[in-house]
N, C-alpha and C. Protein backbone atom coordinates (compact mmCIF):
# COMPACT_ATOMS: atom_id res chain seq x y z
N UNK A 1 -16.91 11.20 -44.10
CA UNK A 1 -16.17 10.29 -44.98
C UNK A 1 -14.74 10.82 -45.18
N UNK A 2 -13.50 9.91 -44.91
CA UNK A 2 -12.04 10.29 -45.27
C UNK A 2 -12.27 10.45 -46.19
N UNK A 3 -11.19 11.72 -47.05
CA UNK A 3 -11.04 11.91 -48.15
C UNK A 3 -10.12 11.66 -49.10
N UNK A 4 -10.16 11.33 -50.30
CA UNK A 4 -9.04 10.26 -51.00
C UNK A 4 -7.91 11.29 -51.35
N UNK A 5 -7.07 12.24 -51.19
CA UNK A 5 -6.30 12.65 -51.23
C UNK A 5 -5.67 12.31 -52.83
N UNK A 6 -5.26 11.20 -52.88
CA UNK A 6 -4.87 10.82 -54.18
C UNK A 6 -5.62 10.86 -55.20
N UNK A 7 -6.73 10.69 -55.19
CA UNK A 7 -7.81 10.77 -56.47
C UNK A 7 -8.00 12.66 -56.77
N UNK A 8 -8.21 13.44 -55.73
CA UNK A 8 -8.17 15.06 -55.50
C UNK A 8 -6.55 15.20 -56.11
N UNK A 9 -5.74 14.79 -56.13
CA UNK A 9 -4.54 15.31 -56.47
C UNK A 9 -4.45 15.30 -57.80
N UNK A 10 -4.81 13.63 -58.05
CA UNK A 10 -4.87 12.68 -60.34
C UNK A 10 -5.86 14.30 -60.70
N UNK A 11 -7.67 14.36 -59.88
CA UNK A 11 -8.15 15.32 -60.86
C UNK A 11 -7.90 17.13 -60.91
N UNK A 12 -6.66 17.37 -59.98
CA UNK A 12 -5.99 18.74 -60.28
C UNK A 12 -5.41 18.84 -61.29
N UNK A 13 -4.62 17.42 -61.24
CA UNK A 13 -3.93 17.40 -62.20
C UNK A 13 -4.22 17.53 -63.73
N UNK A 14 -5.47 16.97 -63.79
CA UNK A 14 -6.55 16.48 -65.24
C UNK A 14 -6.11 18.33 -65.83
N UNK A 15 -6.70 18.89 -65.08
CA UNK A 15 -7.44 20.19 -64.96
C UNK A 15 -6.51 21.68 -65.47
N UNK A 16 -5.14 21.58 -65.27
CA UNK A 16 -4.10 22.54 -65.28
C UNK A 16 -3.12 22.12 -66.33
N UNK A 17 -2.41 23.33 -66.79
CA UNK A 17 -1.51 22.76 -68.40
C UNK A 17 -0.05 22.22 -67.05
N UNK A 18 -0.14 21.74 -68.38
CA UNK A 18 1.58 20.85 -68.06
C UNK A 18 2.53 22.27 -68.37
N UNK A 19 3.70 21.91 -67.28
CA UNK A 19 4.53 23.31 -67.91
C UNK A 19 4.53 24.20 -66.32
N UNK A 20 3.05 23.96 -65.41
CA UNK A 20 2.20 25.00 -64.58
C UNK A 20 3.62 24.66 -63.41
N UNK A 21 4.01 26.19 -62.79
CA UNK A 21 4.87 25.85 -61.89
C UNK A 21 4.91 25.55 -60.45
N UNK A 22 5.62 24.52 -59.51
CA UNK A 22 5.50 24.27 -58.31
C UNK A 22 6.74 23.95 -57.43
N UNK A 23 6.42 25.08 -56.12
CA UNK A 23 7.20 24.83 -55.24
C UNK A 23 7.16 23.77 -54.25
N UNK A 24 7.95 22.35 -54.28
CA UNK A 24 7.54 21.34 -53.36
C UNK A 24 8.86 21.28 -52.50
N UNK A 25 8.30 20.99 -51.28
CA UNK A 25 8.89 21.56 -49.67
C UNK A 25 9.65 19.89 -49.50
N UNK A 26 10.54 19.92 -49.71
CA UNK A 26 11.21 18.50 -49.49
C UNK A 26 12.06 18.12 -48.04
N UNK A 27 11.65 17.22 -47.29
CA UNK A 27 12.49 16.56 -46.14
C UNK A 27 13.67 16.00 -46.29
N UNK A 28 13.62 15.26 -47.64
CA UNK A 28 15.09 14.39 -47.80
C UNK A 28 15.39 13.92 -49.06
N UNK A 29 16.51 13.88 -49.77
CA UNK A 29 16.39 13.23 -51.22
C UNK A 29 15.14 11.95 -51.40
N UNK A 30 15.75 11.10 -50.75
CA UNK A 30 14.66 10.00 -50.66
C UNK A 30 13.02 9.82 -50.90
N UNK A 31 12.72 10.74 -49.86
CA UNK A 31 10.99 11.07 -50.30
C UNK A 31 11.00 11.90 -51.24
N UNK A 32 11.89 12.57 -51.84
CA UNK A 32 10.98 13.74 -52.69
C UNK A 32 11.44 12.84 -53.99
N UNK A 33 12.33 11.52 -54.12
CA UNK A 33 12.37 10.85 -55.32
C UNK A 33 11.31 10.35 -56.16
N UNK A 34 10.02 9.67 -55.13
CA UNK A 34 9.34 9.24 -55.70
C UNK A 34 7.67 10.51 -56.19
N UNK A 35 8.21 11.08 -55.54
CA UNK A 35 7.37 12.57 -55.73
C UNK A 35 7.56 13.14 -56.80
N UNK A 36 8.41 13.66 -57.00
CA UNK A 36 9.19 13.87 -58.70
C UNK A 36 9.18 13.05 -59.81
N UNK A 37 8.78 12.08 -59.17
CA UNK A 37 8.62 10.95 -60.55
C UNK A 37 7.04 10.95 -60.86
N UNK A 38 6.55 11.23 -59.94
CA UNK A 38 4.87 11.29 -60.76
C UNK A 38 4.73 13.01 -60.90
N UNK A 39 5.62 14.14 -59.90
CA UNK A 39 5.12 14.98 -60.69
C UNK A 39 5.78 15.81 -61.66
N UNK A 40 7.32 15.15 -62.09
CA UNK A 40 7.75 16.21 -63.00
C UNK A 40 7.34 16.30 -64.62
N UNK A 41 6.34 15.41 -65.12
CA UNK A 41 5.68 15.40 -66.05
C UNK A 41 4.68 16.68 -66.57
N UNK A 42 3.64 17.11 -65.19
CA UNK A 42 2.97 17.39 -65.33
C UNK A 42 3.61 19.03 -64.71
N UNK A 43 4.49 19.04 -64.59
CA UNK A 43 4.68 20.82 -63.53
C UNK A 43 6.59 20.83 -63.68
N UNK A 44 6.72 21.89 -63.87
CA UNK A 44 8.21 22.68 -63.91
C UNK A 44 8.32 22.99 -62.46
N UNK A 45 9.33 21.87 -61.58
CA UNK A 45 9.38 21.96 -60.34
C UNK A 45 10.61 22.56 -59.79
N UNK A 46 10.56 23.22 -58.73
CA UNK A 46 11.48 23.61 -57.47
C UNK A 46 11.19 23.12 -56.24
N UNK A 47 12.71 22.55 -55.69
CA UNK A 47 12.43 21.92 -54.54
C UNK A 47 12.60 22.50 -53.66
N UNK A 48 12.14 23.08 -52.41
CA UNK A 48 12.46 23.71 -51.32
C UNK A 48 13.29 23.08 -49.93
N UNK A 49 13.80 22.93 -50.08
CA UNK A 49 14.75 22.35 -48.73
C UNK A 49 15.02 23.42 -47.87
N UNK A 50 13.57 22.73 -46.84
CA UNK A 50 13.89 23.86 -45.44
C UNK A 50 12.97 22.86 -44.12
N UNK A 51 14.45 22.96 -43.10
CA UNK A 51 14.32 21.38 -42.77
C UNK A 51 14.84 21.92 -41.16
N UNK A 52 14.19 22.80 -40.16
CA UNK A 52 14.76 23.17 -39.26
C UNK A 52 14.53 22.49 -37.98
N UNK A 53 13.63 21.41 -38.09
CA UNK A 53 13.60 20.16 -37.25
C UNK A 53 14.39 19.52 -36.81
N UNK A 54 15.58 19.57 -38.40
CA UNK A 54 16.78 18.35 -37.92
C UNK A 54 17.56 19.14 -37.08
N UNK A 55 17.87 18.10 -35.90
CA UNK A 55 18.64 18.50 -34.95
C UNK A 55 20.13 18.87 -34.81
N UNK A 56 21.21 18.14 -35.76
CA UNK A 56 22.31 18.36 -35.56
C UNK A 56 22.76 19.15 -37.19
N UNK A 57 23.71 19.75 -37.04
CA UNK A 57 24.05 20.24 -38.45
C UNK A 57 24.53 19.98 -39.39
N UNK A 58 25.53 18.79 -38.89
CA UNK A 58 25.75 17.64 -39.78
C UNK A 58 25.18 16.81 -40.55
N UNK A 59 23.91 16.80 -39.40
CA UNK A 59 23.21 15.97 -40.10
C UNK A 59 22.07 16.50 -41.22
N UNK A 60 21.47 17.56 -40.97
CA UNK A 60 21.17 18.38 -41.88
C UNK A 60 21.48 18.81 -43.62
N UNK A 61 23.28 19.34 -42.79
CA UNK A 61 24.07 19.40 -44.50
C UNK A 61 24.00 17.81 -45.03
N UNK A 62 23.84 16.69 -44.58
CA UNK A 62 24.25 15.76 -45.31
C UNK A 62 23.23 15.08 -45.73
N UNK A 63 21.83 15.51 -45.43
CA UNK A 63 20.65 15.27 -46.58
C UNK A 63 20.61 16.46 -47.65
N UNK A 64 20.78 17.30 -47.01
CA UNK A 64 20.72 18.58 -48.17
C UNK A 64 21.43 18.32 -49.16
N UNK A 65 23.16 18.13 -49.11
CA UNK A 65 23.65 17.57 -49.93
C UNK A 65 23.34 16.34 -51.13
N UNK A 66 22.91 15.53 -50.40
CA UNK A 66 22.12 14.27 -50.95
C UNK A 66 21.04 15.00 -52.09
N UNK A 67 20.09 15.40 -51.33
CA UNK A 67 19.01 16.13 -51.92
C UNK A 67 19.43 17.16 -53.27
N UNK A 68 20.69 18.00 -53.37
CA UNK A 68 21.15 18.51 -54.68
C UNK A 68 21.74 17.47 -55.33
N UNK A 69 22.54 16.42 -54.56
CA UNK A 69 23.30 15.50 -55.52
C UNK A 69 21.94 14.95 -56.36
N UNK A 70 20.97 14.35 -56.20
CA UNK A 70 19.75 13.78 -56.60
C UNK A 70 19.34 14.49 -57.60
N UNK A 71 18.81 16.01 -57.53
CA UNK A 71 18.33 16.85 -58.48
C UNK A 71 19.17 17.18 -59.40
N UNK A 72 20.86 16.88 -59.09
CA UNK A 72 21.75 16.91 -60.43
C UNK A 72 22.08 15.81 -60.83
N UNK A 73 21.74 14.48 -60.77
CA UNK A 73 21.79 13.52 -61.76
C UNK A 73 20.45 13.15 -61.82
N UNK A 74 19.67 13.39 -61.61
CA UNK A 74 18.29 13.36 -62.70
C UNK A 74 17.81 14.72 -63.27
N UNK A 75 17.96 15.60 -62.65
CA UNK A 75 17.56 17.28 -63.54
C UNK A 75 15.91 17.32 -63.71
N UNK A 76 15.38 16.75 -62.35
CA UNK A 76 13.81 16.64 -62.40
C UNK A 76 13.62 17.89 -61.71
N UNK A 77 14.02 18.52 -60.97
CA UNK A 77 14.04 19.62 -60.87
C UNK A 77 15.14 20.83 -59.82
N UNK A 78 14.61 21.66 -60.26
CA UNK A 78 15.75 22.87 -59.58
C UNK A 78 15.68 23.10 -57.94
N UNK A 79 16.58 23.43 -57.29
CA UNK A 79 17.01 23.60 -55.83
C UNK A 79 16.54 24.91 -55.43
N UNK A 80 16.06 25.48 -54.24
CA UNK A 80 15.89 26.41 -53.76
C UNK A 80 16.07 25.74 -51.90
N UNK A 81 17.33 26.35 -51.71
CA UNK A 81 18.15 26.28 -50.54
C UNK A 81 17.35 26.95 -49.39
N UNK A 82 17.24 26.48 -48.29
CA UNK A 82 17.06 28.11 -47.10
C UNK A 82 18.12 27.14 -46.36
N UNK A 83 18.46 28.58 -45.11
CA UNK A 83 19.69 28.75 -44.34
C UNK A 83 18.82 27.57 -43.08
N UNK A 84 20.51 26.87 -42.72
CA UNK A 84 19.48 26.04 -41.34
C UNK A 84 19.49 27.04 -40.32
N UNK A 85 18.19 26.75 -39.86
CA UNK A 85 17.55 27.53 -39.38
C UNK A 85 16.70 26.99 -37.89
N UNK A 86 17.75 25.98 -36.59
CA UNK A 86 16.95 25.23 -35.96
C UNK A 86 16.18 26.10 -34.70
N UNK A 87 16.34 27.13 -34.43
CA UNK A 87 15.84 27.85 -33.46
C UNK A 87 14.38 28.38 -34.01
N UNK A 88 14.24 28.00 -35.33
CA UNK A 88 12.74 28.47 -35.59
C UNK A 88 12.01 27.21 -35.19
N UNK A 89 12.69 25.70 -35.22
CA UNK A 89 11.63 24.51 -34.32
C UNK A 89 11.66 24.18 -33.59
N UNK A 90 12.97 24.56 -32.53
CA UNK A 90 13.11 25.06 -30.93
C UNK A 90 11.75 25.74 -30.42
N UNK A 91 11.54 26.65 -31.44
CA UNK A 91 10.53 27.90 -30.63
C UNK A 91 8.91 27.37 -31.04
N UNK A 92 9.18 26.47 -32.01
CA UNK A 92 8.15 25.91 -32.60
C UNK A 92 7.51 24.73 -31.59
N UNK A 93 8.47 23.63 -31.28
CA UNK A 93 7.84 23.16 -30.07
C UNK A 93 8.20 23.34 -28.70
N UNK A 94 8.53 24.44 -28.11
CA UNK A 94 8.81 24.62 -27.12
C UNK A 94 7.34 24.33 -26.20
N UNK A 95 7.00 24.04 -25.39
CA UNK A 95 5.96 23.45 -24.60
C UNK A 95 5.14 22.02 -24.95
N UNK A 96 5.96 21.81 -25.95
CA UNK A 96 5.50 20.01 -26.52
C UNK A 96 6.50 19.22 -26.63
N UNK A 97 7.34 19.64 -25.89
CA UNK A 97 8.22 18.53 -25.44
C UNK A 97 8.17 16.82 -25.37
N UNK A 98 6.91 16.94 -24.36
CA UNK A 98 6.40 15.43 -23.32
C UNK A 98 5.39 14.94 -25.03
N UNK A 99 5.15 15.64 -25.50
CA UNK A 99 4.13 15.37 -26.75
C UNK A 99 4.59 14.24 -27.30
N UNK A 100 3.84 12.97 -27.84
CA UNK A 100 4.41 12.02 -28.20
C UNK A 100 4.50 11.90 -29.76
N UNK A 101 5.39 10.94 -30.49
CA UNK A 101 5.31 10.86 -31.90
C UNK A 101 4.17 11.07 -32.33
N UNK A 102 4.07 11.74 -33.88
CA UNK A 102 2.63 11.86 -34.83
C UNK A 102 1.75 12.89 -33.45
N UNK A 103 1.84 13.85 -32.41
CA UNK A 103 1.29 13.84 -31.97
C UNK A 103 1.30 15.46 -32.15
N UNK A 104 0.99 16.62 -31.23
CA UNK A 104 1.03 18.15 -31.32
C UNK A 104 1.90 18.75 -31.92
N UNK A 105 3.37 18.41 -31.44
CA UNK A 105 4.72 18.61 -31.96
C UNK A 105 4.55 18.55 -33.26
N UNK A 106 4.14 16.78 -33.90
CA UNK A 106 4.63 16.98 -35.32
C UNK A 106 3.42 18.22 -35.88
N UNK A 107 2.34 18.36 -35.57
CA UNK A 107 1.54 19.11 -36.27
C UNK A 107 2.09 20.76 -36.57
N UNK A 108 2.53 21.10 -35.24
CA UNK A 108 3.20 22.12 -34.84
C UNK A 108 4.13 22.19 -36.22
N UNK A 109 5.26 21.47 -36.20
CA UNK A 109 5.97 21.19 -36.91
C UNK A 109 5.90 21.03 -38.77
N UNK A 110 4.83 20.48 -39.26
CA UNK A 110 4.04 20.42 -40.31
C UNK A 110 3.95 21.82 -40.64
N UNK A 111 3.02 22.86 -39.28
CA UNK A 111 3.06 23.85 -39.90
C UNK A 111 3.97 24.85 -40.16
N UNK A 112 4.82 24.86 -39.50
CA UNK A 112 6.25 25.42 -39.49
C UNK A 112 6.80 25.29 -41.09
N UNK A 113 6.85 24.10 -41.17
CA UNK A 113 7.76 23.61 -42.80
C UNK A 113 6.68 24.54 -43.69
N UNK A 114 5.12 24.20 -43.62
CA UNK A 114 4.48 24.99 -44.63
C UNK A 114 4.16 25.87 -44.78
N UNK A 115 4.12 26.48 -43.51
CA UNK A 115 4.56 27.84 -43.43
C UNK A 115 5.43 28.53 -44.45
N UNK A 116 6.52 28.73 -44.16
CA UNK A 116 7.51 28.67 -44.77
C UNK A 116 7.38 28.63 -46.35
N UNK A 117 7.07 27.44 -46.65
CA UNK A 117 6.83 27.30 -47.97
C UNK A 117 5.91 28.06 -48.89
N UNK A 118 4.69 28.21 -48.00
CA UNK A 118 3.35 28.90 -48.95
C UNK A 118 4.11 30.75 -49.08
N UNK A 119 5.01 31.05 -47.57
CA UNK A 119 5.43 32.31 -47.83
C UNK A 119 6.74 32.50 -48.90
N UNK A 120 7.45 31.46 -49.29
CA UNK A 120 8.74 31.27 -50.23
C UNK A 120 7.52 31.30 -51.54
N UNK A 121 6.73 30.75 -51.77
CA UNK A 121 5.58 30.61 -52.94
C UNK A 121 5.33 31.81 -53.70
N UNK A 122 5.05 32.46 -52.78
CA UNK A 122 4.03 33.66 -52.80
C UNK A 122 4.89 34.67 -53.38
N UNK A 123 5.85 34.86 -52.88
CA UNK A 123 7.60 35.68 -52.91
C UNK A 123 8.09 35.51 -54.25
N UNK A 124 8.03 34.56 -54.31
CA UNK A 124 8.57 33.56 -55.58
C UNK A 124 7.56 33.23 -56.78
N UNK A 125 6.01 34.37 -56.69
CA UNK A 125 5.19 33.87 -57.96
C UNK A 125 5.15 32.81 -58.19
N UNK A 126 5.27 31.67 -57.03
CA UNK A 126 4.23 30.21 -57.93
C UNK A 126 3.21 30.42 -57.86
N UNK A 127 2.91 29.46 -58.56
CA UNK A 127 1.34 29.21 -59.42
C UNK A 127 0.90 27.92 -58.07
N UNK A 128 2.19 26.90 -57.86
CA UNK A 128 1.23 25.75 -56.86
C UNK A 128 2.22 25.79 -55.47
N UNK A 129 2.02 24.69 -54.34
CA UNK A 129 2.54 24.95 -53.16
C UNK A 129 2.57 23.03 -52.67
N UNK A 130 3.33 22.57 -52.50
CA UNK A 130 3.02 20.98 -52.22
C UNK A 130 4.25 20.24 -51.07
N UNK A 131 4.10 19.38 -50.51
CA UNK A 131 5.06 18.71 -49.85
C UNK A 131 5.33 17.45 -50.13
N UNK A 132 6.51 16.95 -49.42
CA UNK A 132 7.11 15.61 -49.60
C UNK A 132 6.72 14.53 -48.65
N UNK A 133 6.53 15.30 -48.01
CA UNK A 133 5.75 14.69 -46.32
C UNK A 133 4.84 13.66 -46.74
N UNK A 134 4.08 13.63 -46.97
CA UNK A 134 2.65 12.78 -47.52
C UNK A 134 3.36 11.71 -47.85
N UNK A 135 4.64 11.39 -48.26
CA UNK A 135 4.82 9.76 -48.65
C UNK A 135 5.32 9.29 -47.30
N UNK A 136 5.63 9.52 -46.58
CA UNK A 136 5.71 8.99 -45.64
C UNK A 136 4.96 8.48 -44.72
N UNK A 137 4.94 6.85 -44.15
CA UNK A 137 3.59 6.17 -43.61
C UNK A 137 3.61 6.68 -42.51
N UNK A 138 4.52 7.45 -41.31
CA UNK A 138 4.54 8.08 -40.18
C UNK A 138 4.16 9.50 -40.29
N UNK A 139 3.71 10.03 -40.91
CA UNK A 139 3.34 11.48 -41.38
C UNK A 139 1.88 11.43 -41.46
N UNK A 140 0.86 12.26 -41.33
CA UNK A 140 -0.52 12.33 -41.61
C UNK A 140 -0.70 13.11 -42.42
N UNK A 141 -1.07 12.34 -43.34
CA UNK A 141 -1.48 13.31 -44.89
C UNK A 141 -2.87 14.15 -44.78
N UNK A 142 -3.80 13.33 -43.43
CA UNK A 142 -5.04 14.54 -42.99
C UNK A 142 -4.25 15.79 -42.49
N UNK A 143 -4.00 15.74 -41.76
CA UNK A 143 -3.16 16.81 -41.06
C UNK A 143 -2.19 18.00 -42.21
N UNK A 144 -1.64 17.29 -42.94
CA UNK A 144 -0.78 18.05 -43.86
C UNK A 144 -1.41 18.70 -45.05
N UNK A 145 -2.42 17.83 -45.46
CA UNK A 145 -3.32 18.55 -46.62
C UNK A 145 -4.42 19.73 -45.93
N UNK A 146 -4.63 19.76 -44.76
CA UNK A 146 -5.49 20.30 -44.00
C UNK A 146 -4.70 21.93 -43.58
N UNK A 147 -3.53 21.81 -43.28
CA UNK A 147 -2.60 22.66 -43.18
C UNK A 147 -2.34 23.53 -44.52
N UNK A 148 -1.98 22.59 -45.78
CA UNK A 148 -1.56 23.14 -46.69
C UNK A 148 -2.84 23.60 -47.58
N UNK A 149 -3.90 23.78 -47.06
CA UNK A 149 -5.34 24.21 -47.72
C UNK A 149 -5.34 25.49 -46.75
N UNK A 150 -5.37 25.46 -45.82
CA UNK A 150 -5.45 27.20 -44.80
C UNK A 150 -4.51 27.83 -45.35
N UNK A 151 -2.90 27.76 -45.72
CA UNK A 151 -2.02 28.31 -46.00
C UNK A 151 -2.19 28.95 -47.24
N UNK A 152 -2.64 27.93 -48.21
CA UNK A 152 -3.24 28.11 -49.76
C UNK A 152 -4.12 29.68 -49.85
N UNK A 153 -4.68 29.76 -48.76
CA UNK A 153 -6.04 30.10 -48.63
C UNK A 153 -5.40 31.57 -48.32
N UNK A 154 -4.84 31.19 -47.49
CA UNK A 154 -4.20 32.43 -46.64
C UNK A 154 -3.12 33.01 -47.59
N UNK A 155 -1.98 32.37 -48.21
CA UNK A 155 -1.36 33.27 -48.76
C UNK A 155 -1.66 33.17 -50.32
N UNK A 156 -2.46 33.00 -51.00
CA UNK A 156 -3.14 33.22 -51.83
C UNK A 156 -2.53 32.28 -53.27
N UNK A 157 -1.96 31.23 -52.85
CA UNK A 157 -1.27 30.45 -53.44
C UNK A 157 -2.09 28.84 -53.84
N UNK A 158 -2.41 27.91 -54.62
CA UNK A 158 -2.97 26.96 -54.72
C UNK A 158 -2.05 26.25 -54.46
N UNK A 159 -2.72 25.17 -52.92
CA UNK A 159 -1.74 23.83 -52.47
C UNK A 159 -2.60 22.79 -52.96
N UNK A 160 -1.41 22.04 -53.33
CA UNK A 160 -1.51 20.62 -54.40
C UNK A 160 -1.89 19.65 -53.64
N UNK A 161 -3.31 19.11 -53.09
CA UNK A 161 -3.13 17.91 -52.41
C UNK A 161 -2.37 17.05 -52.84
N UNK A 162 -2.34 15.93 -51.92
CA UNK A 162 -1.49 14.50 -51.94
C UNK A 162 -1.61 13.61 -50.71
N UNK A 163 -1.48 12.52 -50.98
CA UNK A 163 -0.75 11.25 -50.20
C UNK A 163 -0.23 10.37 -50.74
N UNK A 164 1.23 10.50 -51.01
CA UNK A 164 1.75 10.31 -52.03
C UNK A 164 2.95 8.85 -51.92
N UNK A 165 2.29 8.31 -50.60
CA UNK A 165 2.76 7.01 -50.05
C UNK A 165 2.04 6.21 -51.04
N UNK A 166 0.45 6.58 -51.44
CA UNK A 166 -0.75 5.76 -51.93
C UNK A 166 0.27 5.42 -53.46
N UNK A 167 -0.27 4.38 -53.81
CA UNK A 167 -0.47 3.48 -55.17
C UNK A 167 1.09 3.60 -55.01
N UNK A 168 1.45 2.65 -53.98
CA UNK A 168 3.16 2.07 -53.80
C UNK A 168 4.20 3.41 -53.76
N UNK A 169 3.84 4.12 -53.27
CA UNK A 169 4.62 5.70 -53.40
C UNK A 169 5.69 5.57 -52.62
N UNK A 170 5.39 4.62 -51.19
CA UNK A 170 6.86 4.82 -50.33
C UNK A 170 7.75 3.49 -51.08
N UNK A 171 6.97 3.07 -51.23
CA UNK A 171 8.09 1.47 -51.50
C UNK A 171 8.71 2.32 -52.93
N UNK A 172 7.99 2.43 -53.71
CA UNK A 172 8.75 3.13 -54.76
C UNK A 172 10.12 4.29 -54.67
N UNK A 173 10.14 5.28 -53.51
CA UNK A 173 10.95 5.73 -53.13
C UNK A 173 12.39 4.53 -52.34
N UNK A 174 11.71 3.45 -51.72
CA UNK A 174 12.78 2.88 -51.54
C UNK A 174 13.83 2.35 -52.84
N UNK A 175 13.30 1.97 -53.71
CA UNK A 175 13.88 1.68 -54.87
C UNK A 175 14.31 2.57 -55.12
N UNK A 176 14.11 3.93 -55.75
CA UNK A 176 15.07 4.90 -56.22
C UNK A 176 16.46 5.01 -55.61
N UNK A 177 15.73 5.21 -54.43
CA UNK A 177 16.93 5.27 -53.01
C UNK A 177 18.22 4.17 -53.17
N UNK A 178 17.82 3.26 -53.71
CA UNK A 178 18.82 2.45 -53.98
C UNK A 178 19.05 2.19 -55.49
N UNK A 179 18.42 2.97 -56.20
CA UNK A 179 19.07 3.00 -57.49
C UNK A 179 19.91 3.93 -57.59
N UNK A 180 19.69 5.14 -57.03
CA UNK A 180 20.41 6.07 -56.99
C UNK A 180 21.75 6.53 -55.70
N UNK A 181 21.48 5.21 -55.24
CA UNK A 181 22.44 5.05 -53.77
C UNK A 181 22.12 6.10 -52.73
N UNK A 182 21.00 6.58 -52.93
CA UNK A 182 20.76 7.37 -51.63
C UNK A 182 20.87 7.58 -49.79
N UNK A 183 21.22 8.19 -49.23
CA UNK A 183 21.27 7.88 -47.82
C UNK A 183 20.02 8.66 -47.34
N UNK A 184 19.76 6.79 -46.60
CA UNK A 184 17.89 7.16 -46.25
C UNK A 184 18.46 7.19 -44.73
N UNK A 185 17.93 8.35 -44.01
CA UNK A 185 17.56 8.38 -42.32
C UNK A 185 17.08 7.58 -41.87
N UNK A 186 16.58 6.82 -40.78
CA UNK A 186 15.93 5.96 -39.96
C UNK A 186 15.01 7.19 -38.97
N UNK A 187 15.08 8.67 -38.96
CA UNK A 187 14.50 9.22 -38.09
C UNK A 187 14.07 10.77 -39.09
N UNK A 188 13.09 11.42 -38.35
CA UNK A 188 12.43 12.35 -38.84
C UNK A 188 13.88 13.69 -38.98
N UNK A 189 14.70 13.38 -38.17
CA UNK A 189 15.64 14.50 -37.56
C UNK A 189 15.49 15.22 -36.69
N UNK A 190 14.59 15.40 -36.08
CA UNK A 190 14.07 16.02 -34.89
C UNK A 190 14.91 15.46 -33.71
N UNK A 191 15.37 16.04 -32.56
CA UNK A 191 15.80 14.81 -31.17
C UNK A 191 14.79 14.28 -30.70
N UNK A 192 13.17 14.73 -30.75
CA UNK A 192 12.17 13.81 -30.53
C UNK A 192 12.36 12.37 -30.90
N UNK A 193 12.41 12.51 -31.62
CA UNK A 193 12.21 11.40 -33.04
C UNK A 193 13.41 10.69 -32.70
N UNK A 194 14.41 10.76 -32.53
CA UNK A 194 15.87 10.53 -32.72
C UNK A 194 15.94 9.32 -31.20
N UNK A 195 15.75 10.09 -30.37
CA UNK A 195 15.53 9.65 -29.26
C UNK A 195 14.41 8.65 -29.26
């Protein structure tokens, strides 16, 4: 039986004080808008922006940018920067090239970002570990919650399920996006993707 991701996420939530802190691994202002809106209630958040997929550097600084402009006119939560860094997803899919969308690459890739994150966690004394990924309908939230449960496991950190597209999560990010004039990508940033 699939597992409801979203219902596992509402009863973590039941379960832990408000206040409890979390590092969430963000792709782009955009998705992590509507993410922050259901979880900065319940958790004192930091966003992690570490994004070594995207291919050009321009294009990179200019979600990142986006992504602090966002967290300083709402103040839902605090920034935690890493350096771009694209030769770590060069090396990451090097032999999955021919690999097609949603396919080895992105998994590859998934783990790379959470990687990363559960070890920034751990470093950094959080209490939780979560991504932005999950609202997105081209992303596999099996795959990503599945990832971010070994990592949990492994670096001794509790990851926050989610699928956080569910109960209107992406459409809801589109609205922010345009309340807040956001610049939404059309591509993952990858040259896979791009191409």
């Amino acid at each position: 039986m699939k597992r409801n991701f979203e219902l596992e996420m509402l009863k973590i939530m039941d379960r832990i004080d408000t206040g409890t802190d979390l590092l969430l691994h963000s792709c782009c202002a955009p998705c992590s808008s509507a993410c922050l809106e259901r979880l900065k209630e319940k958790f004192k958040i930091t966003v992690l922006y570490y994004n070594p997929n995207i291919d050009e550097e321009a294009e990179y600084e200019k979600r990142k940018a986006e992504q602090i402009r966002f967290l300083k006119e709402t103040g839902w939560a605090e920034i935690l920067d890493c350096d771009y860094d694209k030769e770590a997803f060069e090396n990451t899919s090097k032999g999955l090239e021919s690999e097609p969308e949603r396919g080895k690459r992105c998994y590859a890739c998934y783990a790379l970002r959470l990687t990363k994150t559960a070890q920034i966690a751990k470093e950094h004394g959080f209490s939780w570990f979560c991504t932005t990924l999950t609202l997105s309908p081209y992303k596999n939230a099996e795959w990503l919650n599945e990832i971010g449960e070994r990592l949990g496991e492994e670096y001794g950190v509790s990851y926050l399920l989610s699928d956080f597209k569910k109960k209107g999560g992406y459409h809801r990010s589109i609205e922010l996006s345009n309340e807040y004039d956001l610049y939404r990508q059309d591509f993952c940033g990858c040259k896979f993707s791009k191409r």
